[in-house]
Protein backbone atom coordinates (compact mmCIF):
# COMPACT_ATOMS: atom_id res chain seq x y z
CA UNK A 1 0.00 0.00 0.00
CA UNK A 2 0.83 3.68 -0.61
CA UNK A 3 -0.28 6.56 0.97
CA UNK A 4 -2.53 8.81 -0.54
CA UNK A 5 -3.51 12.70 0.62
CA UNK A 6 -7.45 12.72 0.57
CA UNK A 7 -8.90 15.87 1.44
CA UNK A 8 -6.00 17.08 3.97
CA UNK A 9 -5.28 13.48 5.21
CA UNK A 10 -3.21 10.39 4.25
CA UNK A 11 -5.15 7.46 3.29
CA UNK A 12 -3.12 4.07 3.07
CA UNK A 13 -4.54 2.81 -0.61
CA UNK A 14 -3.87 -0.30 -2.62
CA UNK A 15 -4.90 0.51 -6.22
CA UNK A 16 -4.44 -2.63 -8.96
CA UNK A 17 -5.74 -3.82 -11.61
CA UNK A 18 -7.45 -2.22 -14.92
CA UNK A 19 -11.47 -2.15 -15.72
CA UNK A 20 -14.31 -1.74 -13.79
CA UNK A 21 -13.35 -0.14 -10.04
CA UNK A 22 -14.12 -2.06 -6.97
CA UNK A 23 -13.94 -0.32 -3.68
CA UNK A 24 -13.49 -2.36 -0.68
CA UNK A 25 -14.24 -0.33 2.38
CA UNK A 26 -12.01 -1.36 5.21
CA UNK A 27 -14.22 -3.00 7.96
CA UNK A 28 -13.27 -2.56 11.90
CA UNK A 29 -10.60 -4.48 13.84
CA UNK A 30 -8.93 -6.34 11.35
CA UNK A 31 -7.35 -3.88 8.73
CA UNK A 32 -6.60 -6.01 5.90
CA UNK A 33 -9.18 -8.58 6.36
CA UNK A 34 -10.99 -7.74 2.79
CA UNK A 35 -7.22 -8.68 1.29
CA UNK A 36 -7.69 -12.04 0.78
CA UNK A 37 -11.19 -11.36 -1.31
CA UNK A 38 -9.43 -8.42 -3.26
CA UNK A 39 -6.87 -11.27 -4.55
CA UNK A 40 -9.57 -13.86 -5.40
CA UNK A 41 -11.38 -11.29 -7.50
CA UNK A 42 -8.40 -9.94 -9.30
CA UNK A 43 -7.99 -13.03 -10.70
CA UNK A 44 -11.81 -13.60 -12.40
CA UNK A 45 -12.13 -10.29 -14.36
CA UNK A 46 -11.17 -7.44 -15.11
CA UNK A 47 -11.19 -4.66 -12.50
CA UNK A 48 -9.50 -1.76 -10.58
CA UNK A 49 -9.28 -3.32 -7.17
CA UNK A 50 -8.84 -0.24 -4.21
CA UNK A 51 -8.42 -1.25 -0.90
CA UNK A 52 -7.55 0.72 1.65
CA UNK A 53 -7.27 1.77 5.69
CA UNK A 54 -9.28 3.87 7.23
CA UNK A 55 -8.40 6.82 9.51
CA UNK A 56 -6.55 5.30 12.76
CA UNK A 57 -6.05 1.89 11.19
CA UNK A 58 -1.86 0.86 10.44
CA UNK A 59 -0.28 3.97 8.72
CA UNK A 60 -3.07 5.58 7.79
CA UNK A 61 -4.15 9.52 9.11
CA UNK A 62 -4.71 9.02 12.90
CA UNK A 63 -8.16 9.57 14.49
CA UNK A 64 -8.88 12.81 16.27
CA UNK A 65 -12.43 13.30 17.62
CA UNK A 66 -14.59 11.28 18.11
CA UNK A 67 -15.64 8.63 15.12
CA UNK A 68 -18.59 9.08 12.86
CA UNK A 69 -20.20 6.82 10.00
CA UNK A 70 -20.75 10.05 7.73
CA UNK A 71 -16.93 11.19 8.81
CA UNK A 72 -16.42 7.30 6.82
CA UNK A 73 -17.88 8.19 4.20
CA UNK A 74 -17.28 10.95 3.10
CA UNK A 75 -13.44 9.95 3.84
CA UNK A 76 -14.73 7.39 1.24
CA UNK A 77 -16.39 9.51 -1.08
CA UNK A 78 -13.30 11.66 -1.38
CA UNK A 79 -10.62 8.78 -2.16
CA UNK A 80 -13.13 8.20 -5.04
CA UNK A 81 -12.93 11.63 -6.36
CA UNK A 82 -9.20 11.92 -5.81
CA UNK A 83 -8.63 8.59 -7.76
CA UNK A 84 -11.09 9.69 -10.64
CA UNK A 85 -13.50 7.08 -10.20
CA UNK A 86 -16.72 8.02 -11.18
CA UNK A 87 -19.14 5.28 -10.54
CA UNK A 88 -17.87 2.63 -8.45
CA UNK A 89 -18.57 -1.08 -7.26
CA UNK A 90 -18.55 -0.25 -3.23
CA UNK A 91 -17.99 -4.00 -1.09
CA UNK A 92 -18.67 -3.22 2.78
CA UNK A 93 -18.55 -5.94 5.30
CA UNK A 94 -19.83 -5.92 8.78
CA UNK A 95 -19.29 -2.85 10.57
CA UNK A 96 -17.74 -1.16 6.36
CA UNK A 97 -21.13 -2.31 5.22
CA UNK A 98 -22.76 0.75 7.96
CA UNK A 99 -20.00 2.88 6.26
CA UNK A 100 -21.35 1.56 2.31
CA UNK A 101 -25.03 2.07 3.24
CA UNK A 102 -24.38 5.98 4.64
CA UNK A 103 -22.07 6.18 1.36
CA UNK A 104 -24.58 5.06 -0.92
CA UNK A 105 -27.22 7.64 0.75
CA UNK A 106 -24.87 10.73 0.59
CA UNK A 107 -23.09 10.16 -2.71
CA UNK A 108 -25.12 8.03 -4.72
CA UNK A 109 -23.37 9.43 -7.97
CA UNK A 110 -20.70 7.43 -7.21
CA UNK A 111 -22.27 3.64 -5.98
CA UNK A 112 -22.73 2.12 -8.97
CA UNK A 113 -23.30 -1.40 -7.30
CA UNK A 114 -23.54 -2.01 -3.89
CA UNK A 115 -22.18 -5.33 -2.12
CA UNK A 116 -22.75 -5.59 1.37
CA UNK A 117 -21.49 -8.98 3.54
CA UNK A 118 -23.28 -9.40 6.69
CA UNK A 119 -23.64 -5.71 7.72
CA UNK A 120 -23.72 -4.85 11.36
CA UNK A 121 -26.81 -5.53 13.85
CA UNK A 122 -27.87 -2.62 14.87
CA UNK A 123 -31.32 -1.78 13.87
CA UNK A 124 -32.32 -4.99 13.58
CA UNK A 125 -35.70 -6.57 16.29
CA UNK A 126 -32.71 -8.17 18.99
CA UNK A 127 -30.58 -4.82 18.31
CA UNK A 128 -31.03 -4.19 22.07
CA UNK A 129 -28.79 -7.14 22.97
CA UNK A 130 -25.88 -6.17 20.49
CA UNK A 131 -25.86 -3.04 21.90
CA UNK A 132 -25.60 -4.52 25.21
CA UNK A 133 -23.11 -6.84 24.13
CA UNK A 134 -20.74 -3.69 23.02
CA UNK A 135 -21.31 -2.10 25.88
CA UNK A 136 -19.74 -4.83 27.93
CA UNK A 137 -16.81 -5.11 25.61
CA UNK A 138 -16.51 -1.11 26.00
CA UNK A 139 -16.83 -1.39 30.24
CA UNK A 140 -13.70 -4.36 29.11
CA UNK A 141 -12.06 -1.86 27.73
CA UNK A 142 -12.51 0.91 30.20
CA UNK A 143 -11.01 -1.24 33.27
CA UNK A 144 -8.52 -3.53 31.50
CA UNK A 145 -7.51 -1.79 28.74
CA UNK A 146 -7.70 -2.45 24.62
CA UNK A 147 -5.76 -5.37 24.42
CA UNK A 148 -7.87 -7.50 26.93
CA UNK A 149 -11.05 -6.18 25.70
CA UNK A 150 -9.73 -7.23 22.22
CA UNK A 151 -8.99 -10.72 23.24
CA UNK A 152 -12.77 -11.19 25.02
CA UNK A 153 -14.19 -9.80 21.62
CA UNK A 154 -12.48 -12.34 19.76
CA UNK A 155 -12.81 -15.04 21.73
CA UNK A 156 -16.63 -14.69 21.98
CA UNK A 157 -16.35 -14.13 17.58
CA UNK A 158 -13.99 -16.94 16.96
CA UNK A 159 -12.94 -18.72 20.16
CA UNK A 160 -9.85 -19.43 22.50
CA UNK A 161 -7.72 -20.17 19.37
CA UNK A 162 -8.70 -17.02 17.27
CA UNK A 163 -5.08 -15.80 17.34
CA UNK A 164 -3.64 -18.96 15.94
CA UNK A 165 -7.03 -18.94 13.03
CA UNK A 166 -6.54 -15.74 12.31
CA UNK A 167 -2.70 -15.99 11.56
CA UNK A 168 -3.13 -19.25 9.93
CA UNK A 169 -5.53 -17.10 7.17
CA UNK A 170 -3.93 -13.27 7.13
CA UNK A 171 -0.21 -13.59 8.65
CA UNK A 172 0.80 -10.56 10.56
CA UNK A 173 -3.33 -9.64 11.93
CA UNK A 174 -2.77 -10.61 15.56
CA UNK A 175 -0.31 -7.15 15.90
CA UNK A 176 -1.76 -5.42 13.88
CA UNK A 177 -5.25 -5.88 15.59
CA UNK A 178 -3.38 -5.20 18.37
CA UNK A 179 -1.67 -1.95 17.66
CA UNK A 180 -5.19 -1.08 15.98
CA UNK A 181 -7.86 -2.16 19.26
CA UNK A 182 -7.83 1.67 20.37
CA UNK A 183 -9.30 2.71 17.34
CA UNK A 184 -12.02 0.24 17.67
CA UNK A 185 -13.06 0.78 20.95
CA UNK A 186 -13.09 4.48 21.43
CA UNK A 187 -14.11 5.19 17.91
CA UNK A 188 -15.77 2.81 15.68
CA UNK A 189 -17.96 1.16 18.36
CA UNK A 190 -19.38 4.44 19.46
CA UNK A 191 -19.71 5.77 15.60
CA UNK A 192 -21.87 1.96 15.01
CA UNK A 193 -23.64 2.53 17.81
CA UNK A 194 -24.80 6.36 17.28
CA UNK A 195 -25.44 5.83 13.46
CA UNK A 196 -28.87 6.19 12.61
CA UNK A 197 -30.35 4.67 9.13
CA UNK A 198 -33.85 3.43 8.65
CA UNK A 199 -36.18 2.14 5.68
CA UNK A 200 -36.17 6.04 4.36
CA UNK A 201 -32.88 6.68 4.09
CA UNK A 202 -32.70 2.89 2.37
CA UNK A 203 -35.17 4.56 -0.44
CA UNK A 204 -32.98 6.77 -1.32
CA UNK A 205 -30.41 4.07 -2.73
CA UNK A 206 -31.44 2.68 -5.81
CA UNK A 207 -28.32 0.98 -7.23
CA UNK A 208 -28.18 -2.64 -8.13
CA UNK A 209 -27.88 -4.23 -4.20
CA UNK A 210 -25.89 -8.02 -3.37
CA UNK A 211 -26.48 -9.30 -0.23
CA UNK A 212 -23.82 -11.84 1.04
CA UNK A 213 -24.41 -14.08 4.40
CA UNK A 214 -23.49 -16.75 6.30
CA UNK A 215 -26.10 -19.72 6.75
CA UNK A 216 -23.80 -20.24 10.42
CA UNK A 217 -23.96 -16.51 11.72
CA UNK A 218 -26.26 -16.57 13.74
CA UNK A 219 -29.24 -15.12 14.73
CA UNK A 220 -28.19 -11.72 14.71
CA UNK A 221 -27.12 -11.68 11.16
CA UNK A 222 -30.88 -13.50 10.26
CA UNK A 223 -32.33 -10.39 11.04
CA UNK A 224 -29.62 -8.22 9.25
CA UNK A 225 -30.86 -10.51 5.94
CA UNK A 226 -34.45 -9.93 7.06
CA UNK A 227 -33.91 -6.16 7.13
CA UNK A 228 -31.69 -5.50 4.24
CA UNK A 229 -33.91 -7.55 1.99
CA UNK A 230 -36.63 -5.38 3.16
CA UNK A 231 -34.50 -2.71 2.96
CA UNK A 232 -34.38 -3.10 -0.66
CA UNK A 233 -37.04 -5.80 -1.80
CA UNK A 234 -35.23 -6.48 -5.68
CA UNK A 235 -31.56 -7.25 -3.86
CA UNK A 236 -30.07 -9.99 -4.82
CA UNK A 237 -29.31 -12.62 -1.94
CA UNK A 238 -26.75 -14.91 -1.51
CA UNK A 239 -26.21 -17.39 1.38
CA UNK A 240 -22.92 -19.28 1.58
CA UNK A 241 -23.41 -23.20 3.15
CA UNK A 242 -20.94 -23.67 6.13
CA UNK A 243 -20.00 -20.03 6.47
CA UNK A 244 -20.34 -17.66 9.89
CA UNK A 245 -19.83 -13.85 10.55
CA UNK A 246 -15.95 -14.55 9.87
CA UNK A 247 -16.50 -15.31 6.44
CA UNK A 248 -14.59 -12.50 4.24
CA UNK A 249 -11.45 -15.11 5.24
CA UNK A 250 -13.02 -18.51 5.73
CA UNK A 251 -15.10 -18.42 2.17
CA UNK A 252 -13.24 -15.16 0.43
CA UNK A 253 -12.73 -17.67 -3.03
CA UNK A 254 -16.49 -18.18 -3.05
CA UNK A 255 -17.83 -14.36 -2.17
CA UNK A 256 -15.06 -13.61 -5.08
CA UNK A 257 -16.97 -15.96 -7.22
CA UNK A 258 -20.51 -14.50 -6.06
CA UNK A 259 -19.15 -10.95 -6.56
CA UNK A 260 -17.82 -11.32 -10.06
CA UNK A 261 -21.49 -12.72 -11.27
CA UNK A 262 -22.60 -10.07 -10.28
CA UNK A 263 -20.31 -6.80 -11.33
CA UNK A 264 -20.24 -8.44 -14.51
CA UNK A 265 -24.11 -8.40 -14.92
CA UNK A 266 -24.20 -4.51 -13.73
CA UNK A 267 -20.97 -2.81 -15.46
CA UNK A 268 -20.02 0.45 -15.10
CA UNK A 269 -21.27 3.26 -18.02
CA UNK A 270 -17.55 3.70 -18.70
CA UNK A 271 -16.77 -0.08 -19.21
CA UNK A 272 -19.99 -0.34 -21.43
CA UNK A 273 -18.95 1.99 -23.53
């Protein structure tokens, strides 16, 4: 990655590939964990793949203030004007697929497409219980510091041996999560947990929509299917057979596969032409 000013700020960015462009908005926690998807793609089509960290995650700009899911976006919205973009495939993931729903509301010149894999719980009927959930991890955090905090989230998420899964699949995460956890518990969680979206600001998006889940996720992320479906009633859904909320790295080949059906049936005006 290289770093890129954006609007007054440096912006980590990995930008490959030729063809349509494919944004993949950096999720929480883990900074690279859309990598391994980004290199399955690259190799069925062709595409600009960007990738890159958001503010406070490895050497990109460092946070000041506190966080905010517009703040995301529009951080978003500017790397695509600075690269030249135009319209744009836009992937978000758990707590990036908040950021790609507020990014598809506020700049919908640019979403072409929108992908979004397993977006976060928080307006969902059992909301109430995530929230409490993160509010636990935060009171973690508060006595015991980021690093313990980070090793109850993950251990609830992946269990005892998440450090030695999640090396096995993205060598070099465990630091970096690590060196990151600050960012995700003073500023993401409380931007997620603010961020307000609802079935009108979902009418104002009326790009092609993919849905991407995890038949093992979990109740929580039933309801986030419910919703976004409901959300937007023509999106196309896609549920992945022995896959849970970690499954941008266990089942990255297959979303790749999933993801290229469906870029390649909604292209770009500039590709088309």
């Amino acid at each position: 990655m290289s770093l890129l000013e954006v609007n007054g700020i440096e912006l980590e960015v990995s930008d490959v590939g030729s063809g349509d462009p494919v944004v993949l908005v950096q999720t929480a926690l883990t900074s690279d964990e859309l990598v391994p998807l980004a290199e399955h793609l690259s190799g069925l089509g062709a595409y600009r793949i960007i990738v890159y960290h958001r503010r406070g995650y490895a050497g990109s700009h460092p946070v000041k203030g506190p966080g905010s899911m517009v703040r995301d976006a529009a951080d978003c919205r500017n790397l695509i004007d600075a690269l030249q973009l135009g319209q744009v495939h836009i992937v978000g993931y758990s707590y990036s697929g908040a950021v790609a729903l507020q990014l598809a509301y506020d700049a919908t010149e640019h979403v072409h497409t929108l992908t979004l894999i397993e977006p976060p719980p928080v307006h969902v009927p059992s909301a109430g219980s995530f929230r409490s959930a993160n509010a636990r991890l935060q009171e973690v955090r508060r006595v015991r510091g980021p690093d313990a905090a980070l090793g109850d989230f993950m251990t609830t998420l992946i269990g005892p041996d998440w450090r030695t899964e999640v090396e096995q699949r993205l060598p070099g995460a465990v630091a970096q999560m690590h060196r990151d956890a600050t960012t995700f518990f003073d500023t993401d969680l409380p931007a997620l947990l603010s961020w307000r979206f609802d079935a009108e600001d979902a009418r104002h998006i009326a790009c092609p929509v993919l849905h991407v889940g995890g038949l093992e996720s979990g109740p929580w992320f039933a309801e986030v299917r419910e919703l976004i479906l409901t959300w937007f009633p023509h999106a196309e859904d896609v549920l992945l057979t022995g896959a849970d909320h970690s499954l941008a790295l266990t089942h990255a080949r297959q979303i790749a596969g999933v993801l290229a059906d469906f870029l390649n049936r909604h292209t770009t005006p500039t590709r088309r032409c």
